[in-house]
N, C-alpha and C. Protein backbone atom coordinates (compact mmCIF):
# COMPACT_ATOMS: atom_id res chain seq x y z
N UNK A 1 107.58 116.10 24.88
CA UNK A 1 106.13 115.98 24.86
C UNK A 1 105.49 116.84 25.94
N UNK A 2 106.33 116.78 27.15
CA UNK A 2 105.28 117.20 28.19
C UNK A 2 105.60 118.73 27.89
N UNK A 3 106.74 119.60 27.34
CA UNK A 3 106.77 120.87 27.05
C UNK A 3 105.40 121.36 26.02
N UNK A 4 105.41 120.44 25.13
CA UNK A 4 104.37 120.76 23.85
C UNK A 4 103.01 120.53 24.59
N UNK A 5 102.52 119.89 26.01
CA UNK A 5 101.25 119.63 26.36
C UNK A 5 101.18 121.15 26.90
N UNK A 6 101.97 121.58 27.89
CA UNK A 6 101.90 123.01 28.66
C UNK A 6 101.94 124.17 27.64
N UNK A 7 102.19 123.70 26.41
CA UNK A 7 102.14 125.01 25.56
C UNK A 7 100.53 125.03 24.96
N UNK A 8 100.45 123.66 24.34
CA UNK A 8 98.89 123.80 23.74
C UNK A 8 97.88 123.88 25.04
N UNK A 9 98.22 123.58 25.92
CA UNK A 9 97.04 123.53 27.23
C UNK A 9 97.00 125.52 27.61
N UNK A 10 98.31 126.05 27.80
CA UNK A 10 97.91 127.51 27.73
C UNK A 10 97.95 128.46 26.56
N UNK A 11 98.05 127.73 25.57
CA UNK A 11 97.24 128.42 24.06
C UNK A 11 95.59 128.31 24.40
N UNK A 12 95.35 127.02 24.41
CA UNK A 12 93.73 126.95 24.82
C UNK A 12 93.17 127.66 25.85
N UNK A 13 93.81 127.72 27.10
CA UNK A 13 93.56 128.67 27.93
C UNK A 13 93.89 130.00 27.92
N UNK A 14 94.63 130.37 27.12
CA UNK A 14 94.26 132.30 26.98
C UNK A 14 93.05 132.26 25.69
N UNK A 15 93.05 131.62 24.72
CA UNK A 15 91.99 131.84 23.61
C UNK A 15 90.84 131.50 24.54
N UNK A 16 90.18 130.32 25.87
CA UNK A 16 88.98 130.21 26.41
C UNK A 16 88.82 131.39 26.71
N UNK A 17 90.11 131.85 27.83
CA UNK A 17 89.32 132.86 28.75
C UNK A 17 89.40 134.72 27.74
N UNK A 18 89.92 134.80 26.99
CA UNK A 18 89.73 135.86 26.39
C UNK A 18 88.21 135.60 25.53
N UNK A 19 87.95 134.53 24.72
CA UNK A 19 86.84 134.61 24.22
C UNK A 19 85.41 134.43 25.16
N UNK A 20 86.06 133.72 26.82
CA UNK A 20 84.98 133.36 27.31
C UNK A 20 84.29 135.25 27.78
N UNK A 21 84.89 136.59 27.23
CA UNK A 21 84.02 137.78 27.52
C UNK A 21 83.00 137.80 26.97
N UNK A 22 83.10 136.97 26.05
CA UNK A 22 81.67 137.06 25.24
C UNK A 22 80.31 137.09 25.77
N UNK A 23 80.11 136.10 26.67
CA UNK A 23 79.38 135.89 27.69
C UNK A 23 78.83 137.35 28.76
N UNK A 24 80.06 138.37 28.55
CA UNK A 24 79.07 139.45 29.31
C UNK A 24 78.89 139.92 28.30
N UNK A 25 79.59 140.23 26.62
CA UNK A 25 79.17 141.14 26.10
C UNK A 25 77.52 140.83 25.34
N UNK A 26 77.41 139.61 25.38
CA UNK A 26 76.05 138.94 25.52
C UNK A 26 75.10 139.21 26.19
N UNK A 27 75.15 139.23 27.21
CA UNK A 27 74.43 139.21 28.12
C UNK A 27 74.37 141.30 28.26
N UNK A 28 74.83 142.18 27.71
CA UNK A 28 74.76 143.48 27.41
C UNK A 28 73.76 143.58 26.38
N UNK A 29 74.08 143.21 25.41
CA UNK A 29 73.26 142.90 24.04
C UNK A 29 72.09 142.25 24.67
N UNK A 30 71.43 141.27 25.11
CA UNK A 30 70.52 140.63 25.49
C UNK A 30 69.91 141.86 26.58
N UNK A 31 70.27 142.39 26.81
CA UNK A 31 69.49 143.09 28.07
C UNK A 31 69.17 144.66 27.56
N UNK A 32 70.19 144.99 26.64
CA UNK A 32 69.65 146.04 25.88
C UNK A 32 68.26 145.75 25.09
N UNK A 33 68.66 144.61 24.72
CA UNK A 33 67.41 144.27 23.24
C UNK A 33 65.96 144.04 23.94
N UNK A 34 66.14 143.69 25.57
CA UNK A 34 65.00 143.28 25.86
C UNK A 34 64.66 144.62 26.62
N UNK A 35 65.25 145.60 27.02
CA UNK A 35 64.95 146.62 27.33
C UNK A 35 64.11 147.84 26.50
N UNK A 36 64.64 147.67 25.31
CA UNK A 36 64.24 148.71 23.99
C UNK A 36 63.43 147.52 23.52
N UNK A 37 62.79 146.61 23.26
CA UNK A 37 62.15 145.99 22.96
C UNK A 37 60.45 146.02 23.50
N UNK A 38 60.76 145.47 24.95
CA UNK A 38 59.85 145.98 26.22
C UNK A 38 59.57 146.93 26.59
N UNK A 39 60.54 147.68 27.35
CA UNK A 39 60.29 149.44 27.40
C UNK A 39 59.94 150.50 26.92
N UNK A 40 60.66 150.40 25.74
CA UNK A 40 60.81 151.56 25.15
C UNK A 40 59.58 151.21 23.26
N UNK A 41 59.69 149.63 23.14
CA UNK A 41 58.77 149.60 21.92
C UNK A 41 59.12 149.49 20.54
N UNK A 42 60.60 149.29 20.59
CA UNK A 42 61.37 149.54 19.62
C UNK A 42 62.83 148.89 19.55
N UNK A 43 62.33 147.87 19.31
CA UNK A 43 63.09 146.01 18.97
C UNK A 43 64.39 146.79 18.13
N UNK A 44 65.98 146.22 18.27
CA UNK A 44 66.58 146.07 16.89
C UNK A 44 66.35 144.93 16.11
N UNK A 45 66.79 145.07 15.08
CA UNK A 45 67.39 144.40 13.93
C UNK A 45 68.24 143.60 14.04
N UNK A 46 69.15 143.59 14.82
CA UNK A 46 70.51 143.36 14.83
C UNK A 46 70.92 142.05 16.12
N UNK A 47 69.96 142.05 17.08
CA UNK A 47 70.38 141.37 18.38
C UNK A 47 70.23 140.04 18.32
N UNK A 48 69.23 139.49 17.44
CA UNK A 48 69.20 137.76 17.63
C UNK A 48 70.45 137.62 16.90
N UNK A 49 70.70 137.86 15.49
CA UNK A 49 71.80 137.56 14.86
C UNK A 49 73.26 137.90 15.56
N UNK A 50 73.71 138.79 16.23
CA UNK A 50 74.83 139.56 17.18
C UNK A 50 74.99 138.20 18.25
N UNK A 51 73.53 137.94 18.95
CA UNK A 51 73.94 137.31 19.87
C UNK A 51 73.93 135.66 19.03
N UNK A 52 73.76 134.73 18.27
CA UNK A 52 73.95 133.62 17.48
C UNK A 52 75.14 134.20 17.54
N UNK A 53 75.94 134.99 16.74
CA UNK A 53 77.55 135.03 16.22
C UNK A 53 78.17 134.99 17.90
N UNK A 54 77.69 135.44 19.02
CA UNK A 54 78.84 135.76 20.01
C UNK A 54 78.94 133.80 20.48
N UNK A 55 77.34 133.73 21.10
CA UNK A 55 77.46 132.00 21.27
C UNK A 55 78.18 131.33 20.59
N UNK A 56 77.79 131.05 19.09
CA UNK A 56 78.35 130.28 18.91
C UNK A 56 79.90 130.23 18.41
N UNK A 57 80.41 131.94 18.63
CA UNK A 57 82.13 131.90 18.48
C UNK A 57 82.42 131.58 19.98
N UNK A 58 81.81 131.91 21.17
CA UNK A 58 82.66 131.10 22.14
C UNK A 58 82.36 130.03 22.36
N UNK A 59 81.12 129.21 21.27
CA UNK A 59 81.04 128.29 22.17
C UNK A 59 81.95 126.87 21.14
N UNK A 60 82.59 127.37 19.85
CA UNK A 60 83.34 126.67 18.98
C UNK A 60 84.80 127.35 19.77
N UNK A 61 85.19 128.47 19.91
CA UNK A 61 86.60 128.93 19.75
C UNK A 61 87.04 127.96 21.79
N UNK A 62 85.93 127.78 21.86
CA UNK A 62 86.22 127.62 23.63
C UNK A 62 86.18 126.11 23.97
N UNK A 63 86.38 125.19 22.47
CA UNK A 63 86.22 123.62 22.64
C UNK A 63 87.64 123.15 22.52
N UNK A 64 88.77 124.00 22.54
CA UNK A 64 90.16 123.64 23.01
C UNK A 64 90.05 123.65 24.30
N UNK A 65 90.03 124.87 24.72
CA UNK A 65 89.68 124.82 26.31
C UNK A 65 89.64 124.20 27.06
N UNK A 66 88.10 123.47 26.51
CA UNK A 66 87.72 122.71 27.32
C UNK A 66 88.05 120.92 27.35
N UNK A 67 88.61 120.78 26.26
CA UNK A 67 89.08 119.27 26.07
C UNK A 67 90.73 119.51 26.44
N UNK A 68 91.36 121.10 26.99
CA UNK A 68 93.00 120.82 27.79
C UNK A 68 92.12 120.04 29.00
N UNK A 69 91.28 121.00 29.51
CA UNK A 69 90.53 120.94 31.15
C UNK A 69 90.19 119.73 31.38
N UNK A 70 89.62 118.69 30.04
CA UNK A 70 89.16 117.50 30.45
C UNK A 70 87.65 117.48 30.62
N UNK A 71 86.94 118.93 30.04
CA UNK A 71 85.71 119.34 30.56
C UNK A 71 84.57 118.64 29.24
N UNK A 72 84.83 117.89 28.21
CA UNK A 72 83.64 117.50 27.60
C UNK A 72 83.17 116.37 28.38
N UNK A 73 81.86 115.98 27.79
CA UNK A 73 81.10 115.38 28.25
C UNK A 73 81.36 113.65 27.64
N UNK A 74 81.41 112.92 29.45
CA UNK A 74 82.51 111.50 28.77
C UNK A 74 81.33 110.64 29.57
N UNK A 75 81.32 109.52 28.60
CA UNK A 75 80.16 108.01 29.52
C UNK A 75 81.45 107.47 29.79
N UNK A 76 81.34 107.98 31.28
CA UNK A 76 82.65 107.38 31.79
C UNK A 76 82.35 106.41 32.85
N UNK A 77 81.00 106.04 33.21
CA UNK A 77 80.45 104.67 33.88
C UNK A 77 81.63 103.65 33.89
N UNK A 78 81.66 103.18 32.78
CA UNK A 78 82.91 102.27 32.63
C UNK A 78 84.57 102.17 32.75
N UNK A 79 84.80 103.35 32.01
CA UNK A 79 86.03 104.11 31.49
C UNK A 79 87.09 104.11 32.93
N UNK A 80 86.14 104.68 34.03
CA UNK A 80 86.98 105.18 35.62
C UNK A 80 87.21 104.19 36.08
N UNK A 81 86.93 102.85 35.76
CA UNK A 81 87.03 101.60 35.91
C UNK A 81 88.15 101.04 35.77
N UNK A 82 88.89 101.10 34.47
CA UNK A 82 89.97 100.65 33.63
C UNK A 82 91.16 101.05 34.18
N UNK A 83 92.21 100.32 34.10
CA UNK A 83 93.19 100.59 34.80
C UNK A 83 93.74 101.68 33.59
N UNK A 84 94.66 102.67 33.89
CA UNK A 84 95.24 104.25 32.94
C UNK A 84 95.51 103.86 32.20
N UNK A 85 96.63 102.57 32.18
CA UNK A 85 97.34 101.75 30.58
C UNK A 85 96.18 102.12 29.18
N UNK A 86 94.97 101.12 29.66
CA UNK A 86 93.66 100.98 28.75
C UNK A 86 92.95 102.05 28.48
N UNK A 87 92.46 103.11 29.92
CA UNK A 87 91.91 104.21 29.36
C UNK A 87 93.18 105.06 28.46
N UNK A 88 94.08 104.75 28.30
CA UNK A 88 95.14 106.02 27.13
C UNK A 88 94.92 105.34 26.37
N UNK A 89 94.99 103.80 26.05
CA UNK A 89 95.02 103.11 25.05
C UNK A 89 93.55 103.40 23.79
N UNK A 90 92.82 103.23 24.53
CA UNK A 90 91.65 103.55 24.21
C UNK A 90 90.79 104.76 24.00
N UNK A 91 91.39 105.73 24.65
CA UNK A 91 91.70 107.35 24.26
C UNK A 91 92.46 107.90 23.04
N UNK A 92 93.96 106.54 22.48
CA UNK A 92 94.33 107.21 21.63
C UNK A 92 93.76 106.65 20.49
N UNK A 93 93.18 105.18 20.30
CA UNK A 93 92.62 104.75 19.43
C UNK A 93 91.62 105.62 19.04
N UNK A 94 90.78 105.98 19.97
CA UNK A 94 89.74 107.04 19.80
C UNK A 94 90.21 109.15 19.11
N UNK A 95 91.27 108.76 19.29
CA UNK A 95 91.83 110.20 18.90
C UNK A 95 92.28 110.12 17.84
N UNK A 96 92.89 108.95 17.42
CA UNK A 96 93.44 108.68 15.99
C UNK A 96 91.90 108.33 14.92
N UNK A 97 90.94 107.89 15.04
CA UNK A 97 90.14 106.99 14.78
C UNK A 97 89.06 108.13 14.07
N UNK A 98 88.69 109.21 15.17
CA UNK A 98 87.45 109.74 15.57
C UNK A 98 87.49 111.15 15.17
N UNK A 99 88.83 111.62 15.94
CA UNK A 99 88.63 112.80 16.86
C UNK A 99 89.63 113.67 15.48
N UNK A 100 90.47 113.31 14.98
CA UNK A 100 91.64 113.71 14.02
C UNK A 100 90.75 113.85 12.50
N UNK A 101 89.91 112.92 12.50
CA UNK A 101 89.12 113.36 10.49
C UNK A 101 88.12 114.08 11.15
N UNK A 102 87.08 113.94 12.25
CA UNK A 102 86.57 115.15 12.23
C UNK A 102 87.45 116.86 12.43
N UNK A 103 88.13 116.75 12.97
CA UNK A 103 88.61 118.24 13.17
C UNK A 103 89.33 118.22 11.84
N UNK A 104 89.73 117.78 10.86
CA UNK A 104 90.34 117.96 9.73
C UNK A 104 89.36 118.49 8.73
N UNK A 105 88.46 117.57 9.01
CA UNK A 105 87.14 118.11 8.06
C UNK A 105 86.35 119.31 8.31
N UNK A 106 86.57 119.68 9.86
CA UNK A 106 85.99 120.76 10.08
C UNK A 106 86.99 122.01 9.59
N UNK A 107 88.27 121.77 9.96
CA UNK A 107 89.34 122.92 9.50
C UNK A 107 89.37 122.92 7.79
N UNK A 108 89.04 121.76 6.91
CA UNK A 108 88.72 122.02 5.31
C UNK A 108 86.84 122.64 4.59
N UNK A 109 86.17 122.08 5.64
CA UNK A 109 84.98 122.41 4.90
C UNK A 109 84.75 124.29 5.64
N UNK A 110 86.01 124.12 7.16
CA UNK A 110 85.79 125.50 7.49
C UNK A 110 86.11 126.48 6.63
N UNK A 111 87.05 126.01 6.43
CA UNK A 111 88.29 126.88 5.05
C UNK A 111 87.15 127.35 3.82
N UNK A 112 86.51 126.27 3.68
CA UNK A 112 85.59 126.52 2.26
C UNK A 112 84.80 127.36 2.33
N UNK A 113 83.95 127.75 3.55
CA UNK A 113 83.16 128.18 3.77
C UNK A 113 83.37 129.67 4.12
N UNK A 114 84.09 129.68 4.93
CA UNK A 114 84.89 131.09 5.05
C UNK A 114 85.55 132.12 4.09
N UNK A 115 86.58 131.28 3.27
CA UNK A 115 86.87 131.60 2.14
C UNK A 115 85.72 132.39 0.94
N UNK A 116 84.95 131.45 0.95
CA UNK A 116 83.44 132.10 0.04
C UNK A 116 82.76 132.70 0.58
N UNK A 117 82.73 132.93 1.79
CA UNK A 117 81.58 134.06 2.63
C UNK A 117 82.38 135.43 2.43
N UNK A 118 83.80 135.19 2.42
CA UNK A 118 84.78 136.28 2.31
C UNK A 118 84.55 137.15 0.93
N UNK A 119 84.46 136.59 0.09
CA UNK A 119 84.49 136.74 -0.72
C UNK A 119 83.25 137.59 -1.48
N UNK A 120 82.25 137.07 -0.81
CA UNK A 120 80.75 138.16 -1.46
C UNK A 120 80.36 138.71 -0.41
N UNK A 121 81.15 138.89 1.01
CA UNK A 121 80.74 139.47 1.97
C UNK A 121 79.18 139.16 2.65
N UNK A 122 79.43 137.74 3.23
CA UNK A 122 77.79 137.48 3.08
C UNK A 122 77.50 137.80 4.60
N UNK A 123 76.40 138.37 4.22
CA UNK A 123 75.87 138.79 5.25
C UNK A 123 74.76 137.98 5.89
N UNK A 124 73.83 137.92 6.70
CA UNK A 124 72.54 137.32 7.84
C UNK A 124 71.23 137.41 7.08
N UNK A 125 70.61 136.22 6.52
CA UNK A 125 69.37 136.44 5.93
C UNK A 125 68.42 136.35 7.07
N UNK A 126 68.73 136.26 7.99
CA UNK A 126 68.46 136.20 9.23
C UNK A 126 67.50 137.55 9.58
N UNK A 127 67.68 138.42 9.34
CA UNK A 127 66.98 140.21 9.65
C UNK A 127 67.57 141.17 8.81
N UNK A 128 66.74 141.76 9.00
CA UNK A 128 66.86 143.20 8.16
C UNK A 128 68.20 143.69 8.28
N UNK A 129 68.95 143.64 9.48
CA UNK A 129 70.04 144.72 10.12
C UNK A 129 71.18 144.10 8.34
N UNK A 130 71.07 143.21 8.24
CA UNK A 130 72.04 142.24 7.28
C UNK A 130 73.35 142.33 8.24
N UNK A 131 73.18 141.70 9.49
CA UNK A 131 74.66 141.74 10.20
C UNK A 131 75.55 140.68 9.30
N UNK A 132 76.72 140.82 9.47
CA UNK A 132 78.01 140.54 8.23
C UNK A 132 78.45 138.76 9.13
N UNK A 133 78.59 137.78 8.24
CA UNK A 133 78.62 136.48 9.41
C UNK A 133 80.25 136.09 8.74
N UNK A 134 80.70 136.88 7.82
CA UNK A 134 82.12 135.72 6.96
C UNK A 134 82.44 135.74 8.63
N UNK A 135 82.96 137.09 9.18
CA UNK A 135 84.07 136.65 10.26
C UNK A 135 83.73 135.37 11.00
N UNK A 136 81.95 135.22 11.43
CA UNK A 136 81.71 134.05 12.58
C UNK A 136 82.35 132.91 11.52
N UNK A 137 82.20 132.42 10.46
CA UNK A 137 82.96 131.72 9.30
C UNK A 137 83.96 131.16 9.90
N UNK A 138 84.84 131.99 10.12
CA UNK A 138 86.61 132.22 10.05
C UNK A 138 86.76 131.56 11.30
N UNK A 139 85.90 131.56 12.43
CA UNK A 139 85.73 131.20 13.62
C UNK A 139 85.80 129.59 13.37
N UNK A 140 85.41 129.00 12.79
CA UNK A 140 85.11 127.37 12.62
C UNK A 140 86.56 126.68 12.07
N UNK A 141 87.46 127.94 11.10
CA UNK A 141 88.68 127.55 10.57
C UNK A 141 89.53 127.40 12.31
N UNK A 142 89.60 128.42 12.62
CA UNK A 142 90.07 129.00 14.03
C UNK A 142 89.76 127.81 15.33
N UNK A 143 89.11 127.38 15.21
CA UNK A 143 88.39 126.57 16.46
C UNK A 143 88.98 124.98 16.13
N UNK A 144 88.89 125.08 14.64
CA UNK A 144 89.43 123.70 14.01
C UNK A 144 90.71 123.58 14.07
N UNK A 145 91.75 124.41 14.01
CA UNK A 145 93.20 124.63 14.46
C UNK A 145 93.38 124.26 15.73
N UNK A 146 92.60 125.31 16.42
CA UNK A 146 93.28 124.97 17.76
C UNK A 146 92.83 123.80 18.43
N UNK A 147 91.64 123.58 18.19
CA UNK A 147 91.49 121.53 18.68
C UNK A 147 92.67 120.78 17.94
N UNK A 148 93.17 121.17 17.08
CA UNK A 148 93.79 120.21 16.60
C UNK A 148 95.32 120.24 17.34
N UNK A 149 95.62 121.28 17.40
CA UNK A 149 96.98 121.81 18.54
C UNK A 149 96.75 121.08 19.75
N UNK A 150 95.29 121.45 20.39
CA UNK A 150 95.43 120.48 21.46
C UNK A 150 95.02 119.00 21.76
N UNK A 151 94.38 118.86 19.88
CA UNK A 151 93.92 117.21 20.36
C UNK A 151 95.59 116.61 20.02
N UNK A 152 96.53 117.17 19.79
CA UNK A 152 98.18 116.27 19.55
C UNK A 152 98.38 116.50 21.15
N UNK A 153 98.11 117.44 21.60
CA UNK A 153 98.27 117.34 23.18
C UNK A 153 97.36 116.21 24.03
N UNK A 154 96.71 116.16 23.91
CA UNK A 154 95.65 114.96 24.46
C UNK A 154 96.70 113.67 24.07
N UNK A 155 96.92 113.63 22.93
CA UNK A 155 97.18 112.31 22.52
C UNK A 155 98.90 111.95 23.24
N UNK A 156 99.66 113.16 23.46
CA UNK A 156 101.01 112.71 24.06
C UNK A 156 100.64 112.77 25.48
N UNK A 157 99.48 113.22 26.17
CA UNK A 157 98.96 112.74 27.50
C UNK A 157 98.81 111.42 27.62
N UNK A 158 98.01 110.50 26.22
CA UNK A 158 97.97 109.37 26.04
C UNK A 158 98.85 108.42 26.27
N UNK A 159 99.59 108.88 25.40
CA UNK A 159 101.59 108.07 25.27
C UNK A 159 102.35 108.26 26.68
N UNK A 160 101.62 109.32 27.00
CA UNK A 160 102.98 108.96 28.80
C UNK A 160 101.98 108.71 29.44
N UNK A 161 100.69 108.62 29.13
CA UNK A 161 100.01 107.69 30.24
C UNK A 161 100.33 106.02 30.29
N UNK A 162 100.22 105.80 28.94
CA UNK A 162 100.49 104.44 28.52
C UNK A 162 102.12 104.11 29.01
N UNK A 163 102.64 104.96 28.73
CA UNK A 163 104.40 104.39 29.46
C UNK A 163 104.42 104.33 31.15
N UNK A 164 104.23 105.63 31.61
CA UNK A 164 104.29 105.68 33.00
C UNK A 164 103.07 105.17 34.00
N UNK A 165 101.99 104.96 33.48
CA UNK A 165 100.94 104.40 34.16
C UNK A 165 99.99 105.40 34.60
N UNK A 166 100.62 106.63 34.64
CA UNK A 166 99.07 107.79 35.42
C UNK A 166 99.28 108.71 34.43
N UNK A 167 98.27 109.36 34.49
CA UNK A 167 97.86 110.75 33.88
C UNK A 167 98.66 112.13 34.31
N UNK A 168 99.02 112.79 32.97
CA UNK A 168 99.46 114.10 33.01
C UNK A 168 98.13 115.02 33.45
N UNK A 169 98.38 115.24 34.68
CA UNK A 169 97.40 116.53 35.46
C UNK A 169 97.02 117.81 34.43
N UNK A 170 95.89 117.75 34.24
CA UNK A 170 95.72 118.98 33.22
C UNK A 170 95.68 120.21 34.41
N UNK A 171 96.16 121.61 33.77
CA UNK A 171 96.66 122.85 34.74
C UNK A 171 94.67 123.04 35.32
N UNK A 172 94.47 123.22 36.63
CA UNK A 172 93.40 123.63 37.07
C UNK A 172 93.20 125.27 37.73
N UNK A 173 92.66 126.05 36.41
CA UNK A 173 92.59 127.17 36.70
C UNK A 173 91.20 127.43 36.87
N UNK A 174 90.08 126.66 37.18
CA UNK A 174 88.69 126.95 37.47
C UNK A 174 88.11 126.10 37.68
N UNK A 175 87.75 126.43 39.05
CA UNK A 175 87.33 125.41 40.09
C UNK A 175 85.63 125.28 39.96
N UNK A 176 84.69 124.37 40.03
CA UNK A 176 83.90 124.28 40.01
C UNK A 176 83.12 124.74 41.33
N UNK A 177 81.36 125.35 41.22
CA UNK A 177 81.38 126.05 42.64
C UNK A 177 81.05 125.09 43.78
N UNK A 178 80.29 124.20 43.49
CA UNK A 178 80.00 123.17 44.63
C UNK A 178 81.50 122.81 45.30
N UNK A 179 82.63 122.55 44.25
CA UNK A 179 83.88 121.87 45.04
C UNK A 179 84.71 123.07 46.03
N UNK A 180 84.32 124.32 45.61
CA UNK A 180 84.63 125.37 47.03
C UNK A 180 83.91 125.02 47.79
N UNK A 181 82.51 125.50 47.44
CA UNK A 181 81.52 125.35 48.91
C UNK A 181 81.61 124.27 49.42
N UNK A 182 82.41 123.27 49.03
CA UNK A 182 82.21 122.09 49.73
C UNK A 182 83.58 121.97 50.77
N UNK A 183 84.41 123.15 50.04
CA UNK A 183 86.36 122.97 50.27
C UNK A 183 85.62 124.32 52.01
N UNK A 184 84.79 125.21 51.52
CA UNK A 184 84.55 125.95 52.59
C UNK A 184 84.16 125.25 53.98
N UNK A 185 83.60 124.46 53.67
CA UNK A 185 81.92 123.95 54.71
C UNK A 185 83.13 123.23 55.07
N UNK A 186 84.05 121.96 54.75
CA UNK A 186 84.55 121.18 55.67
C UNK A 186 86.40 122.24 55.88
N UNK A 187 86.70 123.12 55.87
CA UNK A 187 87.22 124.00 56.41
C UNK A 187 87.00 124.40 57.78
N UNK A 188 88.14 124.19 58.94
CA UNK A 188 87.62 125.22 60.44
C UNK A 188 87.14 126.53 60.07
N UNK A 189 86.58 127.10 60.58
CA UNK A 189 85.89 128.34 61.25
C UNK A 189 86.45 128.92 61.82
N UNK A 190 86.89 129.90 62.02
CA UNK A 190 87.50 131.05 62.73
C UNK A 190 86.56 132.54 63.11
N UNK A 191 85.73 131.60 64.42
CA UNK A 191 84.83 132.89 64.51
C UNK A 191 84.97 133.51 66.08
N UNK A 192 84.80 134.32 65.93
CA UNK A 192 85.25 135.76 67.50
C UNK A 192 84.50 134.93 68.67
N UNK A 193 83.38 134.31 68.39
CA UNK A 193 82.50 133.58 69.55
C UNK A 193 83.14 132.31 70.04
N UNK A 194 83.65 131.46 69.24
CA UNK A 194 84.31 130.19 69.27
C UNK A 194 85.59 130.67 70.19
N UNK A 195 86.22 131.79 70.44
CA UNK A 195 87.69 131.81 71.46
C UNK A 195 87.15 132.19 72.78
């Protein structure tokens, strides 16, 4: 189990951080469009729709990611409460219950959808440019896989939480910035005046 958690936890983590470029190539696109838009007087076609497809492929392909990391959003008021036994218990009920027909349904109605966009090559009624969307499509099949790779990983986090009593440490490769500045500030100082 714990081999198959370190495999789906860095499947999710090379697909986050390779798709998380999107974000500058976004933010290129966004600054072009508002440049030739503003400046120059002469808007594309092409940039609201470009930038919809980049968001929302990282922000579907990057929800493995973030559920290895532990990073969705949990009403955990209560939850941090519970002794580990109950929160796995109640994590896997919730994974079996919840979390397994939606991502199934998303990887079949993705399939459907993709499949037929493929097929007549549909493009963005969105603007003139007719930017091409099957691939963003294919993205929802894609996103639905790999949650599902790592929601079986979540769930054998569950099972040796429930046997051994604590939690399998998810790998921490990105630190939040307050918890440096905070790792800085109560850090000594090493300054030329202080010797």
């Amino acid at each position: 189990m714990v081999g198959y958690i370190k495999f789906a936890d860095a499947l999710s983590a090379a697909f986050g951080k390779v798709f998380g470029w999107l974000i500058v190539l976004m933010t290129f696109g966004v600054s072009y469009e508002v440049f030739v838009r503003y400046v120059l007087g002469s808007p594309t076609p092409w940039a609201l729709d470009v930038s919809f497809i980049m968001y929302g492929t990282l922000f579907m392909i990057g929800g493995a990611y973030t559920l290895s990391r532990g990073g969705h959003v949990r009403g955990d008021f209560l939850y941090r409460l519970w002794p580990v036994r109950v929160q796995a218990s109640v994590d896997l009920v919730l994974y079996l219950i919840f979390f397994y027909p939606g991502v199934l349904a998303l990887i079949f109605a993705g399939w459907k959808y993709a499949s037929r966009s493929w097929q007549y090559g549909e493009v963005s009624v969105n603007s003139p440019a007719g930017v091409p969307i099957y691939q963003f499509k294919t993205a929802i099949v894609a996103a639905g896989v790999l949650l599902a790779i790592q929601g079986l990983a979540q769930i054998f986090r569950c099972i040796l939480a429930i046997r051994d009593g604590v939690w399998l440490a998810a790998a921490e490769d990105v630190e939040e910035t307050e918890q440096l500045l905070m790792a800085q500030h109560d850090a000594p100082q090493d300054h030329p005046d202080m010797k």
